[in-house]
N, C-alpha and C. Protein backbone atom coordinates (compact mmCIF):
# COMPACT_ATOMS: atom_id res chain seq x y z
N UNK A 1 -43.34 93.86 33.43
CA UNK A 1 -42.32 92.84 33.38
C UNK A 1 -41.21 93.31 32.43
N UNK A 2 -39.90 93.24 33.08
CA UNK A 2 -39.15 93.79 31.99
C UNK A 2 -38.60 92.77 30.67
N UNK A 3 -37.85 93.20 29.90
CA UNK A 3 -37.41 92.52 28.61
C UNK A 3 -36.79 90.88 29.29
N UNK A 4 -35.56 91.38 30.28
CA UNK A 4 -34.95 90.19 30.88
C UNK A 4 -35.50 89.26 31.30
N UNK A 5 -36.41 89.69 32.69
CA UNK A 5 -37.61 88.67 32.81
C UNK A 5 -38.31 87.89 32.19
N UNK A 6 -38.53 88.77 30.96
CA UNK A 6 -39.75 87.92 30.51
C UNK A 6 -38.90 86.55 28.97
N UNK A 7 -37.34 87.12 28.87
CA UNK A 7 -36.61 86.24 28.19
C UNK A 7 -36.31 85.27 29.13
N UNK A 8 -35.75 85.46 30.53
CA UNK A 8 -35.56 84.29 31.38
C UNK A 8 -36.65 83.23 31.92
N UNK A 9 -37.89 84.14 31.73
CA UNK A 9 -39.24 82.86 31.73
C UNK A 9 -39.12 81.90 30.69
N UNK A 10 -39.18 82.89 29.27
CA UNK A 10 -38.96 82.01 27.97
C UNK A 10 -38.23 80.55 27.85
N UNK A 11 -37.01 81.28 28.44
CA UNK A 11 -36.18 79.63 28.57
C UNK A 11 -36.46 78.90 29.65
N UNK A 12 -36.72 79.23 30.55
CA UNK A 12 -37.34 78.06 31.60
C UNK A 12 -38.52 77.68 31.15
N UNK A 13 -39.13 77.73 30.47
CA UNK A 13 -40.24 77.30 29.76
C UNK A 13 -39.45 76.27 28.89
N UNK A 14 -39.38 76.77 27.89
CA UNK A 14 -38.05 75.91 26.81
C UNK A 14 -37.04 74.54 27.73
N UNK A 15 -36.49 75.00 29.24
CA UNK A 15 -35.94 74.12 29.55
C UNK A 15 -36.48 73.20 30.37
N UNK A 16 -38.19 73.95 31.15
CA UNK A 16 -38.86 72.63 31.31
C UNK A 16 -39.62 71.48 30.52
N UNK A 17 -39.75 72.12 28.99
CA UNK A 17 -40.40 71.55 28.08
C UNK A 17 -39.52 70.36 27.82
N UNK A 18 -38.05 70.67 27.60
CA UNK A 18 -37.25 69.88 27.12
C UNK A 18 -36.94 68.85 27.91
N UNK A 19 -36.91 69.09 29.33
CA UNK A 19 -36.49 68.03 30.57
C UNK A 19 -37.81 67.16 30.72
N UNK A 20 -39.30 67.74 30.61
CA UNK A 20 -40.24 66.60 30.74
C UNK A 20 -40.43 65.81 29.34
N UNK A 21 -39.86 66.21 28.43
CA UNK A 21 -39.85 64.94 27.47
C UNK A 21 -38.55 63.86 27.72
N UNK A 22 -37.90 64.33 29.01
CA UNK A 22 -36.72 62.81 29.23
C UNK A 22 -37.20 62.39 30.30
N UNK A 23 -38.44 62.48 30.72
CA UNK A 23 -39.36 62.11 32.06
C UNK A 23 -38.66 62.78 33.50
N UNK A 24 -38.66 63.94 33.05
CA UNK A 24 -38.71 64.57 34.88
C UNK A 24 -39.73 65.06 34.76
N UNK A 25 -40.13 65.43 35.97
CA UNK A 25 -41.67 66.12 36.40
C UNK A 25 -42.06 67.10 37.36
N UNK A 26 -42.22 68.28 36.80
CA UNK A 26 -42.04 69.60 37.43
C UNK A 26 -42.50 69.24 39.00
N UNK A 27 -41.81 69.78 39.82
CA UNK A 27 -42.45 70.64 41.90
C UNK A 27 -42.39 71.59 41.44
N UNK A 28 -41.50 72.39 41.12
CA UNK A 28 -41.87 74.24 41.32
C UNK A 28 -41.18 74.62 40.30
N UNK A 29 -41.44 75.68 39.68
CA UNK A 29 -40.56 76.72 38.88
C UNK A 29 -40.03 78.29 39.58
N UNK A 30 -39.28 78.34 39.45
CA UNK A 30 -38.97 79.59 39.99
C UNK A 30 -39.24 79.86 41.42
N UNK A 31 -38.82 79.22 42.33
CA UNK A 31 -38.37 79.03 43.82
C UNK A 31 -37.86 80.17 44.65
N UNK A 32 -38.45 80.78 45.10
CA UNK A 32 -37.37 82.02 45.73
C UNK A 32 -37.79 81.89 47.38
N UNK A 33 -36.44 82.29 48.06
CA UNK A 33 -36.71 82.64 49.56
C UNK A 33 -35.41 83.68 49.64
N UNK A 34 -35.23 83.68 50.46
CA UNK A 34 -34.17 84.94 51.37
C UNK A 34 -32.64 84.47 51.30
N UNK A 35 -32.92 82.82 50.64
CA UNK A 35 -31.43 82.52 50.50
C UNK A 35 -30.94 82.85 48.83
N UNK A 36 -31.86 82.80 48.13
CA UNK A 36 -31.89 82.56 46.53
C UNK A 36 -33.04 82.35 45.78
N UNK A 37 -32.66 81.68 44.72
CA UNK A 37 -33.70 81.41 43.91
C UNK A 37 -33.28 80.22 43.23
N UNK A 38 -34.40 79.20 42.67
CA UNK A 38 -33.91 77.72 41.95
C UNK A 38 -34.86 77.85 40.56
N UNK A 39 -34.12 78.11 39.48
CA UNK A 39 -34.89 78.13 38.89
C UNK A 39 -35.87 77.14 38.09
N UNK A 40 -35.49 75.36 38.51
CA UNK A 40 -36.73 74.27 38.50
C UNK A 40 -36.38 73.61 39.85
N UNK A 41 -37.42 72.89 40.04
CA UNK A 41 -37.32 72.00 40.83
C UNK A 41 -38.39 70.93 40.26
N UNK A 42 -37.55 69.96 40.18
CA UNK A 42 -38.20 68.53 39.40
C UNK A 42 -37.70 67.52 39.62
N UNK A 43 -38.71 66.34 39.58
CA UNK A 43 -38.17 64.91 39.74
C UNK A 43 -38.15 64.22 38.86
N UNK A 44 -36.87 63.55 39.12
CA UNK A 44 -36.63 62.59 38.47
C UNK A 44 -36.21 60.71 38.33
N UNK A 45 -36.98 60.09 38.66
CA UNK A 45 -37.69 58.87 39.19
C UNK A 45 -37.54 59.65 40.72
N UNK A 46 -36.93 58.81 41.67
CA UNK A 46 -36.73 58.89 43.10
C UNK A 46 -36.08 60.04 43.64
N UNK A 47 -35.42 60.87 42.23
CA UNK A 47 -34.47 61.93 42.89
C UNK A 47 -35.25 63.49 42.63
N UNK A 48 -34.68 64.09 43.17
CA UNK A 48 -35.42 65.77 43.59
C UNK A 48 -34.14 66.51 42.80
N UNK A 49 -34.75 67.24 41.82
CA UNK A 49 -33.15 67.94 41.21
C UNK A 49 -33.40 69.56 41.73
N UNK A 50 -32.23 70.30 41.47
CA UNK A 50 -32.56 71.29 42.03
C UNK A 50 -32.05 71.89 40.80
N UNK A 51 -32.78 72.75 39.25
CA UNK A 51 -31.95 73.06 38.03
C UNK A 51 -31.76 74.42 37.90
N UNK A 52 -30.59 74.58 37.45
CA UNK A 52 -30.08 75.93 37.65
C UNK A 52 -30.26 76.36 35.80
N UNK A 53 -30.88 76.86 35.10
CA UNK A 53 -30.98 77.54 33.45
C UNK A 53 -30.25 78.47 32.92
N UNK A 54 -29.58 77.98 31.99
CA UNK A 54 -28.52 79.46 31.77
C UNK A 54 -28.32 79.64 30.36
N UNK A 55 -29.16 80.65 29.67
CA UNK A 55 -28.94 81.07 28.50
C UNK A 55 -27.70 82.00 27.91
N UNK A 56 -26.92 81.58 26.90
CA UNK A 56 -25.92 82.51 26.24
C UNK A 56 -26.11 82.60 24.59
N UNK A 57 -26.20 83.63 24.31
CA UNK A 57 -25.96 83.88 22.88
C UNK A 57 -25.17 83.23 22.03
N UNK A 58 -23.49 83.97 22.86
CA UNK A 58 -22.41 83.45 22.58
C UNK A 58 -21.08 82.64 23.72
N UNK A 59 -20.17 82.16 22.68
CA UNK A 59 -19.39 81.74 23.84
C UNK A 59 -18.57 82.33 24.38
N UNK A 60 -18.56 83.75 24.01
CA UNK A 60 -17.99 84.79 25.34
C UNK A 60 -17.81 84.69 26.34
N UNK A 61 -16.71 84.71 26.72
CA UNK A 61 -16.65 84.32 28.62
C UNK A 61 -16.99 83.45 28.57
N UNK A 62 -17.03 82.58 28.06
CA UNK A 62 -16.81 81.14 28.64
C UNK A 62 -18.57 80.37 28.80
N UNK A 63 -19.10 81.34 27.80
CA UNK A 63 -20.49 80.56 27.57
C UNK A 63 -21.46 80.74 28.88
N UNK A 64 -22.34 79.89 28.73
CA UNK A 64 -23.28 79.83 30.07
C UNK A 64 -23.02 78.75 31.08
N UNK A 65 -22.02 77.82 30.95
CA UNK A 65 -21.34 77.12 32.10
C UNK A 65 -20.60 77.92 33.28
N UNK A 66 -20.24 78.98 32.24
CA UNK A 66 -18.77 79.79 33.33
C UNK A 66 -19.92 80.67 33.88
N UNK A 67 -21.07 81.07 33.87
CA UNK A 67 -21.77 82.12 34.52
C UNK A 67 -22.34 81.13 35.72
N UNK A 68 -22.35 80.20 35.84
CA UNK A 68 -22.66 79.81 37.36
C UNK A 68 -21.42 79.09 37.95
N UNK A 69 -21.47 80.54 38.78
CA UNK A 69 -20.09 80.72 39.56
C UNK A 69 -20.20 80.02 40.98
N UNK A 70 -19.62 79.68 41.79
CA UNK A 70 -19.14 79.17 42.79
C UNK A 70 -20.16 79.57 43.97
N UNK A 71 -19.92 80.86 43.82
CA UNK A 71 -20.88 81.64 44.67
C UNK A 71 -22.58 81.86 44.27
N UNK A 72 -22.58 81.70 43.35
CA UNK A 72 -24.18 80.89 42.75
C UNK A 72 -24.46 79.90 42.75
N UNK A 73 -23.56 78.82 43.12
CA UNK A 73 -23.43 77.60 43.42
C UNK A 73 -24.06 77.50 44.77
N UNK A 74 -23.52 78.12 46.17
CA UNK A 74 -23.58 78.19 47.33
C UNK A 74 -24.50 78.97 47.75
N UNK A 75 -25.53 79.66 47.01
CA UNK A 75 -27.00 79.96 46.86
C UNK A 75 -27.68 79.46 46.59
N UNK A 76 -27.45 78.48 45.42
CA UNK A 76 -28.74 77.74 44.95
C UNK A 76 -28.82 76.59 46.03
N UNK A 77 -27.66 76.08 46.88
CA UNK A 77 -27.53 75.02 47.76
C UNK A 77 -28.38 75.14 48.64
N UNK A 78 -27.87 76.67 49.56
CA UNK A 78 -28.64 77.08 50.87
C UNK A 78 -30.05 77.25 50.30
N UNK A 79 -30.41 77.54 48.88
CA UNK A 79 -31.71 77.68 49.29
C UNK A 79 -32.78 76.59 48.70
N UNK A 80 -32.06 75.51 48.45
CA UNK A 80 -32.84 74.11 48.37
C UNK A 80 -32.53 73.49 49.70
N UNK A 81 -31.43 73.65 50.32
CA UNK A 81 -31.61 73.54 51.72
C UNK A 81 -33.05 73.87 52.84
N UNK A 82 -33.13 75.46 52.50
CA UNK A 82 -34.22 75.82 52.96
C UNK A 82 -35.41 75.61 52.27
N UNK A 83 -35.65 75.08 51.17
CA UNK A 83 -36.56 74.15 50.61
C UNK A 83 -36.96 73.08 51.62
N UNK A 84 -35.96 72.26 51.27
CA UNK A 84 -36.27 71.31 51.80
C UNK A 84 -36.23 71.23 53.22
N UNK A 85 -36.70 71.66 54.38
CA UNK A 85 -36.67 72.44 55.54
C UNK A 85 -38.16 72.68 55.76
N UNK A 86 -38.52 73.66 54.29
CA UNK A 86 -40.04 73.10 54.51
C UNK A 86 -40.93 72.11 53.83
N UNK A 87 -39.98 71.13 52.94
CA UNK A 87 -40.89 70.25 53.20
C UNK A 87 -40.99 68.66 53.09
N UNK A 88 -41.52 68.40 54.15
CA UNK A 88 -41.24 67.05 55.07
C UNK A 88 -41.04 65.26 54.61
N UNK A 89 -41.43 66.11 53.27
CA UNK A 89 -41.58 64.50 52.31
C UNK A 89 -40.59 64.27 51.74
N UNK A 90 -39.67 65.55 51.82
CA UNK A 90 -38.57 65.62 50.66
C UNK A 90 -37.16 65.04 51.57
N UNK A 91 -37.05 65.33 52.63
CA UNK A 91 -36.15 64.88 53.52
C UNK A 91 -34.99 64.14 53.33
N UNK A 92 -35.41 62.61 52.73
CA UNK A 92 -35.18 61.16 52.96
C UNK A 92 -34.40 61.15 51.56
N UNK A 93 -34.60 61.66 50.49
CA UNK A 93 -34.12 61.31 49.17
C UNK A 93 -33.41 61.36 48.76
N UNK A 94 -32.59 61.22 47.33
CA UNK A 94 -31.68 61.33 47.02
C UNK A 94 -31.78 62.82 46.23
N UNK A 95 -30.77 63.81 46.24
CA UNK A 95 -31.00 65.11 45.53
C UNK A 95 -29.83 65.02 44.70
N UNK A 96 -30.19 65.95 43.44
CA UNK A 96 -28.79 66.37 42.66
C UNK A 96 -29.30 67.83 42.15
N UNK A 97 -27.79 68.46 42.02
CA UNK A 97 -27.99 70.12 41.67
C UNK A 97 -27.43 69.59 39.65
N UNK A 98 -28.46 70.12 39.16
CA UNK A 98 -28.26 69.95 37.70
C UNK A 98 -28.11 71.44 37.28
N UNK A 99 -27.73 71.13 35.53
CA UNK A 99 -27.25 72.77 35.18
C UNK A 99 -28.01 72.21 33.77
N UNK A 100 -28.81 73.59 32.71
CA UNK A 100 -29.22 73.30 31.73
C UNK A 100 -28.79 74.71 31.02
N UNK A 101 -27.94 74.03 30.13
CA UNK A 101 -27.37 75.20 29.19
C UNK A 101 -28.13 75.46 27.91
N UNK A 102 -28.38 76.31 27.64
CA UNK A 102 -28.22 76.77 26.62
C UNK A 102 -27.72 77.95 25.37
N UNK A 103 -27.63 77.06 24.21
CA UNK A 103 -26.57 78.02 23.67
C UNK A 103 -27.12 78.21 22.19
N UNK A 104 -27.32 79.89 21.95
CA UNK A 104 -27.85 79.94 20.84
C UNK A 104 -26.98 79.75 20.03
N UNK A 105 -27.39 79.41 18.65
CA UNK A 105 -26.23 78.53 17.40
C UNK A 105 -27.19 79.93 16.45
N UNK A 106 -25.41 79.83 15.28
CA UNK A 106 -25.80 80.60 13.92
C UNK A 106 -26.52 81.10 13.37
N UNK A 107 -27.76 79.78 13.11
CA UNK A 107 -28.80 79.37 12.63
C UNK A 107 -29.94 80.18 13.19
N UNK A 108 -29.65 80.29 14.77
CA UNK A 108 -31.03 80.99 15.36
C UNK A 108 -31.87 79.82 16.38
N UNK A 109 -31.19 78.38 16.22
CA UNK A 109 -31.77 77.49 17.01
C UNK A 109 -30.55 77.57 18.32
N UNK A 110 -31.86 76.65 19.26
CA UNK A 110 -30.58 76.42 20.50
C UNK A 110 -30.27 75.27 20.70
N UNK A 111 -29.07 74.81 21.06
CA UNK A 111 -28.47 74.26 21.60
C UNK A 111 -28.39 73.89 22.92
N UNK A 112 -29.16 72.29 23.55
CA UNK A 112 -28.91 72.03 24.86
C UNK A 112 -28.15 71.69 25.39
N UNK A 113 -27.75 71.56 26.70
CA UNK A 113 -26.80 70.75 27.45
C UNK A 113 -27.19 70.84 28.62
N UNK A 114 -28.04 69.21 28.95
CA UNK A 114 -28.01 69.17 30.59
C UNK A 114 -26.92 68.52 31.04
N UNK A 115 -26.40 68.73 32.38
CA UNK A 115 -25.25 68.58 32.88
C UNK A 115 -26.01 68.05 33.79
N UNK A 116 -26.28 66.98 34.23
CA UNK A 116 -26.70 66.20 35.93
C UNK A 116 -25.45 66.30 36.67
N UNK A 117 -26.01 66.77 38.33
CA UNK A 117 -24.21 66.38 39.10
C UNK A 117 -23.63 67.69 38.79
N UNK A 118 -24.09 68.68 38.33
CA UNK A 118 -23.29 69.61 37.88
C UNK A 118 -22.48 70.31 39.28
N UNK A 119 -23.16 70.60 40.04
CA UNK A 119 -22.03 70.62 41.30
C UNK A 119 -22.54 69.92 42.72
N UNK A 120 -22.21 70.28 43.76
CA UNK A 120 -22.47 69.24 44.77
C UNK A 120 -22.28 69.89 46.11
N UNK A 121 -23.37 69.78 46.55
CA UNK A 121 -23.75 70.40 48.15
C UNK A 121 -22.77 69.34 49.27
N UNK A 122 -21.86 70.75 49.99
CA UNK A 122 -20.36 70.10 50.77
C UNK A 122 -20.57 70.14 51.61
């Protein structure tokens, strides 16, 4: 497993820890098919989120908001699309594509920011 990997588990760990203490509740981590990859999928009361995790050091370039680009946008869509395609319960609901930032601070701690709604399947 390389260095990257095993830092991008880290924080999806960190950012599912943090999202089930505001009561969402893990379906899958780390989602992959031929369209993409999601890196949570969790509910939250009635709704199915689809969360995209994005760690930055600094706010270079525009932090870890500006790294999910448009066109990572329109991946993570098609492939909760094809999620949900296979499966049959999920159909009917209400979905939202969320974004969970984080941003390391000075100190050495991080800094969250979930964004619900963060963008929107057109």
């Amino acid at each position: 497993m390389t260095d990257s990997l095993r830092k991008g588990l880290r924080f999806e760990d960190l950012a599912r820890r943090y999202l089930g203490a505001r009561g969402l509740c893990l379906q899958e981590s780390n989602y992959r098919c031929r369209f993409g990859e999601i890196d949570l999928i969790m509910r939250d009361a009635e709704t199915l989120c689809f969360i995209e995790v994005r760690f930055r050091r600094s706010l270079d370039f525009g932090g870890a908001s500006a790294s999910i680009t448009r066109a990572k946008q329109r991946r993570i869509i098609k492939a909760a699309l094809f999620y949900l395609s296979t499966k049959r319960q999920s159909m009917n609901q209400a979905l939202r594509f969320d974004a969970l930032l984080i941003q390391q601070q000075a100190d050495g701690k991080q800094d969250f920011n979930w964004i619900q709604n963060a963008f929107y399947a057109e």
